[in-house]
Each structure stands twice: as structure tokens, then as C-alpha cells.
PDB file of N, CA and C in Angstrom:
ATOM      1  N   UNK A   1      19.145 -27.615  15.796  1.00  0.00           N
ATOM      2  CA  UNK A   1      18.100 -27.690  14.790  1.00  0.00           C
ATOM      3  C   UNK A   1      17.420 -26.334  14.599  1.00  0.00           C
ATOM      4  N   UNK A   2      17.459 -25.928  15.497  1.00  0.00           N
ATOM      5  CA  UNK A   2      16.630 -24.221  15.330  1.00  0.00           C
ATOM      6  C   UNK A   2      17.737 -23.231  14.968  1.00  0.00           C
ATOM      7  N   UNK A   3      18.626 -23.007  14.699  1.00  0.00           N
ATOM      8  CA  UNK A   3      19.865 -22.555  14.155  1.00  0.00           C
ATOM      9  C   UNK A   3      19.373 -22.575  12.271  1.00  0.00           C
ATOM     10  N   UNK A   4      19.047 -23.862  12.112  1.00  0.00           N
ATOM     11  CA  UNK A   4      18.512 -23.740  10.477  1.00  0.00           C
ATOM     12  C   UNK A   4      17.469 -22.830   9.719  1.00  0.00           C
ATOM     13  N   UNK A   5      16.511 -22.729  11.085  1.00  0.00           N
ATOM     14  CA  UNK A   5      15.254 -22.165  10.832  1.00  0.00           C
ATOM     15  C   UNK A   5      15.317 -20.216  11.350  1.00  0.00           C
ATOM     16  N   UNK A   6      16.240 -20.259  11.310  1.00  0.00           N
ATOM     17  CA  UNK A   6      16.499 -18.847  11.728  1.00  0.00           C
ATOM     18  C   UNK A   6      16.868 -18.022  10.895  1.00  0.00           C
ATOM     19  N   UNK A   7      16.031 -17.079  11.081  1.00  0.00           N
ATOM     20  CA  UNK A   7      16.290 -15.633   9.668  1.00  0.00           C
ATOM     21  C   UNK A   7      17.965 -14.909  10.318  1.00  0.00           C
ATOM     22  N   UNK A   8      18.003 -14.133   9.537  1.00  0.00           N
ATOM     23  CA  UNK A   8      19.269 -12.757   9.760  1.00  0.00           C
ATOM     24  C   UNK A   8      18.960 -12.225  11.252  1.00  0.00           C
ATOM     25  N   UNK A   9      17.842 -11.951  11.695  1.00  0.00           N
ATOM     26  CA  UNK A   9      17.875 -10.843  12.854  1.00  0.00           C
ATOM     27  C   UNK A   9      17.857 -11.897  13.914  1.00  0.00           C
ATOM     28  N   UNK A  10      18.344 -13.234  13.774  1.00  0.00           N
ATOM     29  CA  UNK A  10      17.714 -14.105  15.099  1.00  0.00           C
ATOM     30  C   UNK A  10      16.790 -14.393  15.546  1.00  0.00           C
ATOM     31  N   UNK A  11      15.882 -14.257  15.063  1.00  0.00           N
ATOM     32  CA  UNK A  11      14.303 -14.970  15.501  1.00  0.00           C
ATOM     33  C   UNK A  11      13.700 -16.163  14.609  1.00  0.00           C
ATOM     34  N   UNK A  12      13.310 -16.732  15.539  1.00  0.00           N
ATOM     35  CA  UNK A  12      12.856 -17.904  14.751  1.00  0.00           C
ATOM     36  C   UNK A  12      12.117 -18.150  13.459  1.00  0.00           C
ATOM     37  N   UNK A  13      12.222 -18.511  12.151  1.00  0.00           N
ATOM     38  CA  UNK A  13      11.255 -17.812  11.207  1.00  0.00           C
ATOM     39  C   UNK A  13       9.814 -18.882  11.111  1.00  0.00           C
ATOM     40  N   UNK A  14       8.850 -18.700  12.351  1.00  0.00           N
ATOM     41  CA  UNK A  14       7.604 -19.704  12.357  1.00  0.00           C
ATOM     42  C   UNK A  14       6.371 -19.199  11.770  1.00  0.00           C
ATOM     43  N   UNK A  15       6.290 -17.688  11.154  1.00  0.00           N
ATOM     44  CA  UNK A  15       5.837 -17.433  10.177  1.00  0.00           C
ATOM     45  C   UNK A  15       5.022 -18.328   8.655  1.00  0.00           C
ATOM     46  N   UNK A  16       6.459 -18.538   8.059  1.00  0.00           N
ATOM     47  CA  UNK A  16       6.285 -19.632   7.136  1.00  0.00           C
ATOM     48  C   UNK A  16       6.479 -21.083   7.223  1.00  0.00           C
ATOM     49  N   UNK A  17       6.579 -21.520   8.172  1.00  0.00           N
ATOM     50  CA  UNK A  17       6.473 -23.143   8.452  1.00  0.00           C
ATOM     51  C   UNK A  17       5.207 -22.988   8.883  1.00  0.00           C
ATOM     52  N   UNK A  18       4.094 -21.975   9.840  1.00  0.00           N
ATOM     53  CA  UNK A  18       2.857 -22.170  10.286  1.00  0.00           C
ATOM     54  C   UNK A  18       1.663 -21.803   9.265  1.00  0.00           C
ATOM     55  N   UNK A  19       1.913 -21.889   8.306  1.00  0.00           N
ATOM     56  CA  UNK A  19       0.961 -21.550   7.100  1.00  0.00           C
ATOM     57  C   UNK A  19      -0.268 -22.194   7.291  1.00  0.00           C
ATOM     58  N   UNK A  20      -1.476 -21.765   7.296  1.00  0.00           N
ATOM     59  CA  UNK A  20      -2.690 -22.505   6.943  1.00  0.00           C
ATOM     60  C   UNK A  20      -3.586 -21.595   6.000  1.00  0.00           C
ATOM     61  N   UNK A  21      -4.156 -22.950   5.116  1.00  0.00           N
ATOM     62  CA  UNK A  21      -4.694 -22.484   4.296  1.00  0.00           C
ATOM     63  C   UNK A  21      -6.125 -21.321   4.833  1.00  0.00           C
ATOM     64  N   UNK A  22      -6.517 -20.425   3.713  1.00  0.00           N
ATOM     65  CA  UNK A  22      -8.022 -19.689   4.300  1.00  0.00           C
ATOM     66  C   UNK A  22      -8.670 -19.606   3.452  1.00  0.00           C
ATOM     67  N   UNK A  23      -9.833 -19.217   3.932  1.00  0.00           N
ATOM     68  CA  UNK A  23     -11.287 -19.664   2.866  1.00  0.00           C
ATOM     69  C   UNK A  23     -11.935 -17.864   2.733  1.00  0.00           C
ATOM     70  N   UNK A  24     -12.094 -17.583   1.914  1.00  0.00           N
ATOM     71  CA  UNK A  24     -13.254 -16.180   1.561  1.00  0.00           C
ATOM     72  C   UNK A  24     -14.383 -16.728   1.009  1.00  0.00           C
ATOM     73  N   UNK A  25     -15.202 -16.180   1.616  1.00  0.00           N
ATOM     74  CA  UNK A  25     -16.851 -16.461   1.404  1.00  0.00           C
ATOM     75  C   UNK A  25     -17.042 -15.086   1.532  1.00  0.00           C
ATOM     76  N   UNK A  26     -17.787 -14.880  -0.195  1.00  0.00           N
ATOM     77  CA  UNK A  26     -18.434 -13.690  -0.312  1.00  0.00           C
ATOM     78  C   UNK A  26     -19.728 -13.696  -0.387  1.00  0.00           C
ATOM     79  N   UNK A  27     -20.616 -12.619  -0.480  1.00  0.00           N
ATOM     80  CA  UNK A  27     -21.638 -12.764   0.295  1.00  0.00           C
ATOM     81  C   UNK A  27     -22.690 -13.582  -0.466  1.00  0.00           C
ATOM     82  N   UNK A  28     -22.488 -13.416  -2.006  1.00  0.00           N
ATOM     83  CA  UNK A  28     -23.383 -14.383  -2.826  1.00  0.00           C
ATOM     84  C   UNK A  28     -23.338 -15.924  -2.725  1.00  0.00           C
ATOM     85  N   UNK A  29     -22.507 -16.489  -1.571  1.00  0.00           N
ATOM     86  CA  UNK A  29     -22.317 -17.379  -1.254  1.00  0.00           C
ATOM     87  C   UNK A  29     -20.877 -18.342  -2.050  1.00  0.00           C
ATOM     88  N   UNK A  30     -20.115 -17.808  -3.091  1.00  0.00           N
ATOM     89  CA  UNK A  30     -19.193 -18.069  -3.572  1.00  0.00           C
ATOM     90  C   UNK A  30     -17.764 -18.102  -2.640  1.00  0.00           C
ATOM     91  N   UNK A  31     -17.111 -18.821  -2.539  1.00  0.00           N
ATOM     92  CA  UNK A  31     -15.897 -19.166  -2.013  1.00  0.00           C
ATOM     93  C   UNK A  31     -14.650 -19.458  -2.573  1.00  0.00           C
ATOM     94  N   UNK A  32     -13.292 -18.995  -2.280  1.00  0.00           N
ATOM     95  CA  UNK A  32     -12.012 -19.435  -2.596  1.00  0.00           C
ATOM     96  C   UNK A  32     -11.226 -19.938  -1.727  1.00  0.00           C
ATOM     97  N   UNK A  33     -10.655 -20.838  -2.071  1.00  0.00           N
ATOM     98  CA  UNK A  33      -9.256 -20.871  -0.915  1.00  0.00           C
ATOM     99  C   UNK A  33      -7.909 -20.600  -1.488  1.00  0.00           C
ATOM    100  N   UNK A  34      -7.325 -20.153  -0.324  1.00  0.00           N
ATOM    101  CA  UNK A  34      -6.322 -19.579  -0.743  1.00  0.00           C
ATOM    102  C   UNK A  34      -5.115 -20.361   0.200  1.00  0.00           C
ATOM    103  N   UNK A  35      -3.594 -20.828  -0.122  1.00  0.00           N
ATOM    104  CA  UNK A  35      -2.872 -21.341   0.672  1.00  0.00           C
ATOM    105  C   UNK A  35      -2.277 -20.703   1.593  1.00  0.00           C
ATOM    106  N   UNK A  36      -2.600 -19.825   1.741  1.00  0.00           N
ATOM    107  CA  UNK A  36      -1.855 -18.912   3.287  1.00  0.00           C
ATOM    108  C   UNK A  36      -2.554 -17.492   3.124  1.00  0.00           C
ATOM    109  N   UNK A  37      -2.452 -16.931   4.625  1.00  0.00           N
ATOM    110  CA  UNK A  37      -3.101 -15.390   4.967  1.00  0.00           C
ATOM    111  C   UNK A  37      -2.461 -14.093   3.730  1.00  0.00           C
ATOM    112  N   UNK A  38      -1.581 -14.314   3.594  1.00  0.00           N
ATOM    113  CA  UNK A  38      -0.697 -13.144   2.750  1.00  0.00           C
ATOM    114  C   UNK A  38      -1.114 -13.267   1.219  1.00  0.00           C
ATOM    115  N   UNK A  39      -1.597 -14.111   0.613  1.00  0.00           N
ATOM    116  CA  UNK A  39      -2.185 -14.840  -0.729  1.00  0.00           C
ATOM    117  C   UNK A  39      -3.808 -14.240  -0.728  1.00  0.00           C
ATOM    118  N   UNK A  40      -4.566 -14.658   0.206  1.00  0.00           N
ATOM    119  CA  UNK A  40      -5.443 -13.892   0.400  1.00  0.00           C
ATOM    120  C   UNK A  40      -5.838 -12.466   0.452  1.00  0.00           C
ATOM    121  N   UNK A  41      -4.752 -11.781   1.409  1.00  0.00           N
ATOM    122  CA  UNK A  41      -4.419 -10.207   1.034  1.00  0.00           C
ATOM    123  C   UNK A  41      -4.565  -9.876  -0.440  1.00  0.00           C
ATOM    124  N   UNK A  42      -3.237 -10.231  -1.077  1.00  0.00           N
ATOM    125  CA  UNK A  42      -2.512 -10.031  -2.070  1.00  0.00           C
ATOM    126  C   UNK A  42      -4.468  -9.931  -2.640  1.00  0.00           C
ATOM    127  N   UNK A  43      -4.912 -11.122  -3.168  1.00  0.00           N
ATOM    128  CA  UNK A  43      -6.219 -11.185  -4.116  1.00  0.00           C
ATOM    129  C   UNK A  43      -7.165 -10.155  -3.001  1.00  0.00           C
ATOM    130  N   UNK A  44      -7.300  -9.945  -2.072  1.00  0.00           N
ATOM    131  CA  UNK A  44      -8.097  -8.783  -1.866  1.00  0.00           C
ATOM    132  C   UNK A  44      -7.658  -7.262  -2.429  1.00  0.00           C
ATOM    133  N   UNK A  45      -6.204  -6.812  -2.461  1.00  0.00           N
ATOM    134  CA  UNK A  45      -5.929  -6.084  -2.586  1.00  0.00           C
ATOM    135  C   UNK A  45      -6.203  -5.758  -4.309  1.00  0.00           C
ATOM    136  N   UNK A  46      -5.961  -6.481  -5.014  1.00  0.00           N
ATOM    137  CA  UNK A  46      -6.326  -6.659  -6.280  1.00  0.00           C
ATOM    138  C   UNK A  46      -8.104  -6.275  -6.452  1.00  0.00           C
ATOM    139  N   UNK A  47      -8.796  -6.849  -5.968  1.00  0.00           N
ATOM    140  CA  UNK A  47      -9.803  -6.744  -5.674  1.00  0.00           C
ATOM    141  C   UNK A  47     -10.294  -5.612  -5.309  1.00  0.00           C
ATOM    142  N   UNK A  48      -9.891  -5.227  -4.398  1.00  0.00           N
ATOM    143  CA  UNK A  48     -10.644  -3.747  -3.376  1.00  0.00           C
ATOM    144  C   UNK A  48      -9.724  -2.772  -3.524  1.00  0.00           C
ATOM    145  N   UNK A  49      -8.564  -2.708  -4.055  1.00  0.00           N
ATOM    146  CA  UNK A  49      -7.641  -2.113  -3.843  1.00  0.00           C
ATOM    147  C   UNK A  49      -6.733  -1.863  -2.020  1.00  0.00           C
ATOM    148  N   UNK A  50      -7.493  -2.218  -1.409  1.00  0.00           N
ATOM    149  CA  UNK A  50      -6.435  -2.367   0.015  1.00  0.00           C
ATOM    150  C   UNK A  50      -6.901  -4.041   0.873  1.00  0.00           C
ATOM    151  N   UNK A  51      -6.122  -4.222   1.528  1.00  0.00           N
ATOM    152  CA  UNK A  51      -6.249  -5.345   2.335  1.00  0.00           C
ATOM    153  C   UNK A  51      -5.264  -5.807   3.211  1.00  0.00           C
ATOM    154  N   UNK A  52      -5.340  -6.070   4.446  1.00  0.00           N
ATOM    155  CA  UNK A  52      -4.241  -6.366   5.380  1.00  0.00           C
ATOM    156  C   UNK A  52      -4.340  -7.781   5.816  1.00  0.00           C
ATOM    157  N   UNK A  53      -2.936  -8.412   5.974  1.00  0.00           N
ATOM    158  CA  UNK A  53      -3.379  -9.729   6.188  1.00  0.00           C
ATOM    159  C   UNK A  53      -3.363  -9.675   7.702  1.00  0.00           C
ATOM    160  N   UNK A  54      -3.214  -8.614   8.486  1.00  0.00           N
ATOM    161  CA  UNK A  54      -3.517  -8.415  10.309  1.00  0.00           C
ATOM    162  C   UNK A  54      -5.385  -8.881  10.258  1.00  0.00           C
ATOM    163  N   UNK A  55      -5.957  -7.789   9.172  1.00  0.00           N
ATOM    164  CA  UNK A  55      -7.502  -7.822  10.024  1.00  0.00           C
ATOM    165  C   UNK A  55      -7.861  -9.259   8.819  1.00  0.00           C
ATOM    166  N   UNK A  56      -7.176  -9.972   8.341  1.00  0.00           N
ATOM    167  CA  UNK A  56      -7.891 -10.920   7.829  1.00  0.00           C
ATOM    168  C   UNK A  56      -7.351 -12.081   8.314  1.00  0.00           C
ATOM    169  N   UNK A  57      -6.595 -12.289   9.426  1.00  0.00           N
ATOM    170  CA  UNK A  57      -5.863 -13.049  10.167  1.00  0.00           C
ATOM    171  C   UNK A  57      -7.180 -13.166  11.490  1.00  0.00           C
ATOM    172  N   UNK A  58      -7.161 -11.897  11.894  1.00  0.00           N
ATOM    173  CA  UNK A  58      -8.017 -11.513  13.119  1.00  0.00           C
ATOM    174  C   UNK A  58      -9.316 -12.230  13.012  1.00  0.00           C
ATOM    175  N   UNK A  59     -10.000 -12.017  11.604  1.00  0.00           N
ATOM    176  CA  UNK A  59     -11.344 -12.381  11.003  1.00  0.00           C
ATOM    177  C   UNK A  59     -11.061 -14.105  11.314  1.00  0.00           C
ATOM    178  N   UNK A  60     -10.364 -14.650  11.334  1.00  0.00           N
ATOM    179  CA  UNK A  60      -9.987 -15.875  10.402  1.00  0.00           C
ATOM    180  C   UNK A  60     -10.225 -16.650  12.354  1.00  0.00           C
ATOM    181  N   UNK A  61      -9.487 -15.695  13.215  1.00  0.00           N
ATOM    182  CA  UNK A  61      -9.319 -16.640  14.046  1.00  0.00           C
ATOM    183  C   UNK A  61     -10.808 -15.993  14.788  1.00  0.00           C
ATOM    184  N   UNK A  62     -11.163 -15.170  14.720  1.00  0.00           N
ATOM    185  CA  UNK A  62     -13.021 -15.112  15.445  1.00  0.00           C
ATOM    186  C   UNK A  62     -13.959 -15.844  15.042  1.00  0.00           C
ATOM    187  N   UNK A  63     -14.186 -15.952  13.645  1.00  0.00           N
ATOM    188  CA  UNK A  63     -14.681 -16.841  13.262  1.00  0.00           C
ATOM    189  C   UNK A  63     -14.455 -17.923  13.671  1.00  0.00           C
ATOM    190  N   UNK A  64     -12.763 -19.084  13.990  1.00  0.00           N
ATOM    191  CA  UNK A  64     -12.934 -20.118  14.339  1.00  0.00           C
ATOM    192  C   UNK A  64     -13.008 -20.214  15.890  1.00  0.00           C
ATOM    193  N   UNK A  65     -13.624 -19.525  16.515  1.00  0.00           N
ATOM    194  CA  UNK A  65     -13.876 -19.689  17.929  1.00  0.00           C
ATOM    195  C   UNK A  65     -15.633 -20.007  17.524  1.00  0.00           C
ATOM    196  N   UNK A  66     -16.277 -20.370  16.386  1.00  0.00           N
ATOM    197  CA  UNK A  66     -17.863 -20.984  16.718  1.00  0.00           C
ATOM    198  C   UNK A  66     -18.563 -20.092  17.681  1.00  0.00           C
ATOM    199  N   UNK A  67     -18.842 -18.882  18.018  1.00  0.00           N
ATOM    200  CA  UNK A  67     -19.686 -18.747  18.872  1.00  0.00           C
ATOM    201  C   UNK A  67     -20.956 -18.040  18.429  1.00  0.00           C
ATOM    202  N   UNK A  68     -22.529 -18.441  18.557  1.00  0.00           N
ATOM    203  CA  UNK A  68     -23.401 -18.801  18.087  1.00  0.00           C
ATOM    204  C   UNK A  68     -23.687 -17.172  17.243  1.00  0.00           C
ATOM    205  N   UNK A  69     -24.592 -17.021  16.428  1.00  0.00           N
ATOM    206  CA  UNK A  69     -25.052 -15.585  15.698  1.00  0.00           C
ATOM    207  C   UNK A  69     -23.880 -14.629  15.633  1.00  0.00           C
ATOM    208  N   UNK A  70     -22.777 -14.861  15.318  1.00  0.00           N
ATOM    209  CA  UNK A  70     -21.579 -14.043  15.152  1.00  0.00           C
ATOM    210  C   UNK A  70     -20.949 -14.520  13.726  1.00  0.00           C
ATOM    211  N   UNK A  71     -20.714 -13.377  12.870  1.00  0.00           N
ATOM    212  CA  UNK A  71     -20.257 -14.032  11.662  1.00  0.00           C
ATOM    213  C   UNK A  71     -19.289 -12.786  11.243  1.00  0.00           C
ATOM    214  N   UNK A  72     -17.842 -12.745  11.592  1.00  0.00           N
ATOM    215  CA  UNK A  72     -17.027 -11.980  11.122  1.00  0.00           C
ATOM    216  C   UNK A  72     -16.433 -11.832   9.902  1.00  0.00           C
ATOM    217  N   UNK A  73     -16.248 -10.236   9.504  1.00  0.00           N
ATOM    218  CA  UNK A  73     -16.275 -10.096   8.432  1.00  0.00           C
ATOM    219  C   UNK A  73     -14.774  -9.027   8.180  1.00  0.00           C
ATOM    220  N   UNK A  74     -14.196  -9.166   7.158  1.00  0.00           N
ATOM    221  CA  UNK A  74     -13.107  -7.726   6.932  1.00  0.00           C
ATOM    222  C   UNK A  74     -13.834  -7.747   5.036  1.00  0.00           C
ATOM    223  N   UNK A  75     -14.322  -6.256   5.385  1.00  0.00           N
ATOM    224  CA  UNK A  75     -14.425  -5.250   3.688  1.00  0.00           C
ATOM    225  C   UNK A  75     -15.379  -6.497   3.287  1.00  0.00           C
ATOM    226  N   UNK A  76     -16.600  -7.326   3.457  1.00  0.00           N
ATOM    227  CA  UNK A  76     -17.956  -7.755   2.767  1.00  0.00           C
ATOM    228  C   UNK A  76     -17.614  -8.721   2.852  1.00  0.00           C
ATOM    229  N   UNK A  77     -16.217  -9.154   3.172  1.00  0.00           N
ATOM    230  CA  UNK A  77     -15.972 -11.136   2.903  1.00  0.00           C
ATOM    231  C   UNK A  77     -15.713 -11.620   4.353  1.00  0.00           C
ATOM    232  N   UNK A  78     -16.102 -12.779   4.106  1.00  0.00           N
ATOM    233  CA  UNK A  78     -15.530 -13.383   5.704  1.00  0.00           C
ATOM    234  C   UNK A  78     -14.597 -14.535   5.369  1.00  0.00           C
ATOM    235  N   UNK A  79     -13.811 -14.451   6.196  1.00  0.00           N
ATOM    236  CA  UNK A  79     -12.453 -15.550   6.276  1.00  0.00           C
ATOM    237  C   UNK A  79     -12.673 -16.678   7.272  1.00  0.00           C
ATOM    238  N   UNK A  80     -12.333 -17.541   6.954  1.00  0.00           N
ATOM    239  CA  UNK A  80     -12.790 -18.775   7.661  1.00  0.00           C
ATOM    240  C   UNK A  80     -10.817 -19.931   7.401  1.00  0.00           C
ATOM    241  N   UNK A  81     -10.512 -20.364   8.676  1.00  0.00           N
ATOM    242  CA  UNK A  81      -9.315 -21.272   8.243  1.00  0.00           C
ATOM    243  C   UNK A  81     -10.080 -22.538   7.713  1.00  0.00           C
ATOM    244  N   UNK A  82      -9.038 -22.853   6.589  1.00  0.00           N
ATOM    245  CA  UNK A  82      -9.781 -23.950   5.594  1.00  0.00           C
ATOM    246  C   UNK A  82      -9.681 -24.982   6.734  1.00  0.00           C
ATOM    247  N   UNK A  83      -9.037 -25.791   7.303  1.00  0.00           N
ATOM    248  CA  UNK A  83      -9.808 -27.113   8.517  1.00  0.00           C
ATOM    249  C   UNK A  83     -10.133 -26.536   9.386  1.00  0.00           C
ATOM    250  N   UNK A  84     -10.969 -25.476   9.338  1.00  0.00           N
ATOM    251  CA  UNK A  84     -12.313 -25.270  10.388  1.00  0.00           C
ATOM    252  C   UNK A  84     -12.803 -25.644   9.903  1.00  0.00           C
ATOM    253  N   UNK A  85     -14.132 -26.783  10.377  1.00  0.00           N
ATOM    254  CA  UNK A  85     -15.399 -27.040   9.084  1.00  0.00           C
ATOM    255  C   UNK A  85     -16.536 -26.004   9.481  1.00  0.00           C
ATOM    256  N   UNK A  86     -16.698 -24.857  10.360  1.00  0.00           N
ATOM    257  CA  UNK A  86     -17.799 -24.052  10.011  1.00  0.00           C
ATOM    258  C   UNK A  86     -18.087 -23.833   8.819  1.00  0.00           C
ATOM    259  N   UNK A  87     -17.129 -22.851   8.044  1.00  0.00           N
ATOM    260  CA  UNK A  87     -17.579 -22.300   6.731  1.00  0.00           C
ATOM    261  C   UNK A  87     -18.509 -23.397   5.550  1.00  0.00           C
ATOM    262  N   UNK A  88     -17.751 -25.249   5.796  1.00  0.00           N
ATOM    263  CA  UNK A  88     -18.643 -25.421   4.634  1.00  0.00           C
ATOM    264  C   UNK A  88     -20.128 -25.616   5.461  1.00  0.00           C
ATOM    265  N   UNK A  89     -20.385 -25.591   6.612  1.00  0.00           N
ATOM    266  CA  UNK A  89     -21.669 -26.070   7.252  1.00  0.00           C
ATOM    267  C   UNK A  89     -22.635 -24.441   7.095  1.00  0.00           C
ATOM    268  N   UNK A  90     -21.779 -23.247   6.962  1.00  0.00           N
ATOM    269  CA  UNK A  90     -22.823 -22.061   6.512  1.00  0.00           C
ATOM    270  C   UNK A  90     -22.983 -21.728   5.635  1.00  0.00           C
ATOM    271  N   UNK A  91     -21.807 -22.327   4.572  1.00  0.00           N
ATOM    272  CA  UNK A  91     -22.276 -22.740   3.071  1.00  0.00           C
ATOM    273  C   UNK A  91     -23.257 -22.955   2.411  1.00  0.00           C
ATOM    274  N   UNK A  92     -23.802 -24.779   3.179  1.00  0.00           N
ATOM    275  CA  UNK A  92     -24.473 -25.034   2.860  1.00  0.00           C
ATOM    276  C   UNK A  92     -26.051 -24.451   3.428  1.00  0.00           C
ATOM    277  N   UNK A  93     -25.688 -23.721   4.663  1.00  0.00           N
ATOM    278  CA  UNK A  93     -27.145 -23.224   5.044  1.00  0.00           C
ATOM    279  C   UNK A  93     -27.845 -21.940   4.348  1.00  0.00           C
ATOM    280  N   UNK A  94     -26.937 -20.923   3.587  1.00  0.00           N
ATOM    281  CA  UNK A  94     -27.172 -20.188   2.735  1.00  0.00           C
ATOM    282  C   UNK A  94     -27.904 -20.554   1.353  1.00  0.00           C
TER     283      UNK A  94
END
């Protein structure tokens, strides 16, 4: 079964089967979601002209560790994984 899921160089491709959606919350309190980390890039890069989906991956998983007065950010937005429910609970506290 893992024979199917395997790219050219032999490694498993869990990349794109592990997709989760992510959330940008900018600072006026407006939000998007986007269906995967690389989609998000892509519209930052458009946006800001640069964006990596490493430090918005990074953002994505500090944020879902909850730990209290910490609110991570890459370039003014913060990334949040869409089934974390922090983001809509600081949503609404904004």
C-alpha cells in the first residue's frame, strides 16, 4: 500500500495527504482561510511580495500550543490551524 503513495525519489509523499487547513488573522481583526500552508504563502506573497510557508507553518504550530499572553506572528498576520479553536475565541475578544 505505501508503494502507491510514493513519489520518484522514494519517500513517502505525506506532504499532501497531511494538509490542514490555516487561518490569517490580520490585525484589524479580519480573517481568511485558506486550504493548506502553501495557498496561504502563495496569497501572502501576492500580498507582501515574499512569504515562506516554513515560518508560516512554524507560526501555525506556536500558536496551537495555547500558551497564555503569546500571540505569534510572521510579517503582521498570525496563522492559526483552522481546527484549533483559539483563533475564533481571540476573534471574538478583539
Amino acid at each position: 500500500n505505501l508503494d502507491l503513495h510514493r513519489n520518484k525519489n522514494g519517500r513517502a509523499d505525506t506532504a499532501r495527504r497531511c494538509r490542514k487547513q490555516v487561518v490569517a488573522v490580520t490585525d484589524d481583526g479580519r480573517w481568511r482561510v485558506f486550504p493548506y500552508i502553501e495557498a496561504a504563502a502563495e496569497w501572502l506573497r501576492d500580498r507582501r511580495g515574499t512569504g515562506g510557508r516554513e515560518n508560516i507553518g512554524r507560526c501555525c504550530r506556536a500558536n496551537a500550543l495555547h500558551k497564555p499572553n503569546t500571540d505569534h506572528h510572521y510579517m503582521g498576520i498570525r496563522f492559526y490551524f483552522e481546527n484549533d479553536d483559539i483563533w475564533i475565541r481571540k476573534i471574538r475578544h478583539e
